[in-house]
Protein backbone atom coordinates (compact mmCIF):
# COMPACT_ATOMS: atom_id res chain seq x y z
CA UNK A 1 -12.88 52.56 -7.53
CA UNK A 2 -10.55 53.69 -10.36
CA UNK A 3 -10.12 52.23 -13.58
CA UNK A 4 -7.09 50.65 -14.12
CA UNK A 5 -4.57 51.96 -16.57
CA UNK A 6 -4.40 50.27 -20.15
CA UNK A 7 -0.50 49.55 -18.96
CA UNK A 8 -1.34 48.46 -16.33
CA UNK A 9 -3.35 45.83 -17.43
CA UNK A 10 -1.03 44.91 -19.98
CA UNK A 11 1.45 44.44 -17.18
CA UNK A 12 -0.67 41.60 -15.24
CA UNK A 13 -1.49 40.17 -18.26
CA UNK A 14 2.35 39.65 -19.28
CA UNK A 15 2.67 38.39 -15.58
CA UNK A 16 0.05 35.70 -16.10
CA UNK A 17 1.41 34.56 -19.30
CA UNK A 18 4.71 34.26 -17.94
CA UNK A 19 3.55 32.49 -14.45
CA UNK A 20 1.46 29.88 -16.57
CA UNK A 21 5.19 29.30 -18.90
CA UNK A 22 6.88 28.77 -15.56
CA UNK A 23 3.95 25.98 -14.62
CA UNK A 24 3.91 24.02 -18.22
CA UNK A 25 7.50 24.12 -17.69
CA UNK A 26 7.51 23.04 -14.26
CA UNK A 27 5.30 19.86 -15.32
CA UNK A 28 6.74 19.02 -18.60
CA UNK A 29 10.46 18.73 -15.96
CA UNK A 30 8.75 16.55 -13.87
CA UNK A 31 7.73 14.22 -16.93
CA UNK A 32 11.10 13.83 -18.31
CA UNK A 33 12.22 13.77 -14.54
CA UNK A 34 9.38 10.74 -14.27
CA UNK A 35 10.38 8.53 -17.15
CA UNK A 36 14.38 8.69 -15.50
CA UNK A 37 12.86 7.26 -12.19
CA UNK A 38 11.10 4.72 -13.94
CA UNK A 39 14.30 3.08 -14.77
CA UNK A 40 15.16 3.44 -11.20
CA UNK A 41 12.19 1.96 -10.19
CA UNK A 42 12.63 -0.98 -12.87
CA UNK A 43 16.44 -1.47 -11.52
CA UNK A 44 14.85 -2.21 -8.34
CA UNK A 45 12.51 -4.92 -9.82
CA UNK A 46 15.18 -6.10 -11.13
CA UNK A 47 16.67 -6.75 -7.73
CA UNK A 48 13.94 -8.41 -6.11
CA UNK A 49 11.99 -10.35 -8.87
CA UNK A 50 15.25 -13.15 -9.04
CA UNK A 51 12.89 -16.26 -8.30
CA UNK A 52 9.90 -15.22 -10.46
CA UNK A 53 12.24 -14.76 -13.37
CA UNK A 54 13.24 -18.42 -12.67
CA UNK A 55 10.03 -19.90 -12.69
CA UNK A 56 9.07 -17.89 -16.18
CA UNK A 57 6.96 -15.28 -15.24
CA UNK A 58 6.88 -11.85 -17.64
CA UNK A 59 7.32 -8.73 -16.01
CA UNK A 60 3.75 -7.62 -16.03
CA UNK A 61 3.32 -10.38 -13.04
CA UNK A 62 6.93 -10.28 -11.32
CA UNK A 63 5.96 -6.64 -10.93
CA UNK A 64 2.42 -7.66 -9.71
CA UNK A 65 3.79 -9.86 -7.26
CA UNK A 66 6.32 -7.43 -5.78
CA UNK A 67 4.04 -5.11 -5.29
CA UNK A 68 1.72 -6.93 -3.44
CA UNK A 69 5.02 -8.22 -0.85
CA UNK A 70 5.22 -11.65 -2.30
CA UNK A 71 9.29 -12.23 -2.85
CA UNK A 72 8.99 -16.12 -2.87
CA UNK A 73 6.79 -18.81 -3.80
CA UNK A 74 6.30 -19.54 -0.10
CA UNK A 75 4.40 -15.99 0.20
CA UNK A 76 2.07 -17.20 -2.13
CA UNK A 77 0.44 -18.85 1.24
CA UNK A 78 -0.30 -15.85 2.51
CA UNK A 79 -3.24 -14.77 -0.26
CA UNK A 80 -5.72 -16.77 -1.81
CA UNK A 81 -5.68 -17.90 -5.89
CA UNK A 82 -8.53 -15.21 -6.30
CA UNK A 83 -7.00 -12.46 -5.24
CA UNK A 84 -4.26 -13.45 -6.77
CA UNK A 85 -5.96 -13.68 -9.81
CA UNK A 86 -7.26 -9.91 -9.27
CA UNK A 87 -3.74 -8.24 -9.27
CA UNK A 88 -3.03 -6.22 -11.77
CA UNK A 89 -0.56 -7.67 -14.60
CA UNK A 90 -1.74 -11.21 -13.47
CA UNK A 91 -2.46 -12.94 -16.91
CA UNK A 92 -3.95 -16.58 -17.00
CA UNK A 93 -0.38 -17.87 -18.13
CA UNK A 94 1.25 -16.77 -14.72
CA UNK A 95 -1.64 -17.80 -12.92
CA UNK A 96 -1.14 -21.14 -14.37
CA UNK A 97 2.76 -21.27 -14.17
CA UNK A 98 1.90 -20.33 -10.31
CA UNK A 99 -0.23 -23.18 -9.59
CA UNK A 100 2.06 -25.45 -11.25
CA UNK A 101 4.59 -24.44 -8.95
CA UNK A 102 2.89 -24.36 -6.00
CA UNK A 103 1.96 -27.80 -6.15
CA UNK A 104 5.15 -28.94 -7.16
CA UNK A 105 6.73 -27.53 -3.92
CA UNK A 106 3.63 -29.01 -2.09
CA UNK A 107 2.61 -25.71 -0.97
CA UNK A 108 -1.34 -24.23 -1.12
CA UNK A 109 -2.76 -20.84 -1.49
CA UNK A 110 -4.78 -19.50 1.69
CA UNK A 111 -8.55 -20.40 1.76
């Protein structure tokens, strides 16, 4: 097999450079493109999480809660209190702000 050329060499090289540009371009787009959706994705939070925002919850949990397809106080039936106390952005104050709810609407979490 031949040796490649000193030009030609120089050529690939100049390729590869500019191919990896194209990619840390390519991702550093998608970032900024990222942090525009998430106030998209926050708008729609915003929509849903009417009731929680009522009750006092911080966002952390409203977004927890959403998440996990509970809209309402009466879809707290559907889980348990300990896996509701394992979702993520579920701090002891919404846990107990939940509770209190719950049992002033007479409701109970699932067993």
């Amino acid at each position: 097999m031949a040796k490649q050329s000193p030009a030609k060499t120089k050529k690939l090289a100049a390729e590869a450079k500019r191919a990896g540009a194209a990619n840390r371009a390519e991702k550093k787009a998608k970032k900024v493109s990222a942090a525009t959706n998430s106030d998209d994705a926050l708008d729609a939070y915003a929509a849903v999480d009417g009731q929680w925002r009522e009750i006092g919850l911080a966002a952390p949990a409203c977004r927890a809660l959403i998440d996990d397809g509970l809209f309402q106080l009466s879809d707290l039936r559907k889980i348990s209190l300990a896996a509701l106390k394992e979702l993520d952005g579920m701090g002891a104050n919404a846990i107990r702000i939940l509770v209190a709810e719950m049992k002033k609407a007479d409701l109970s979490f699932r067993k």
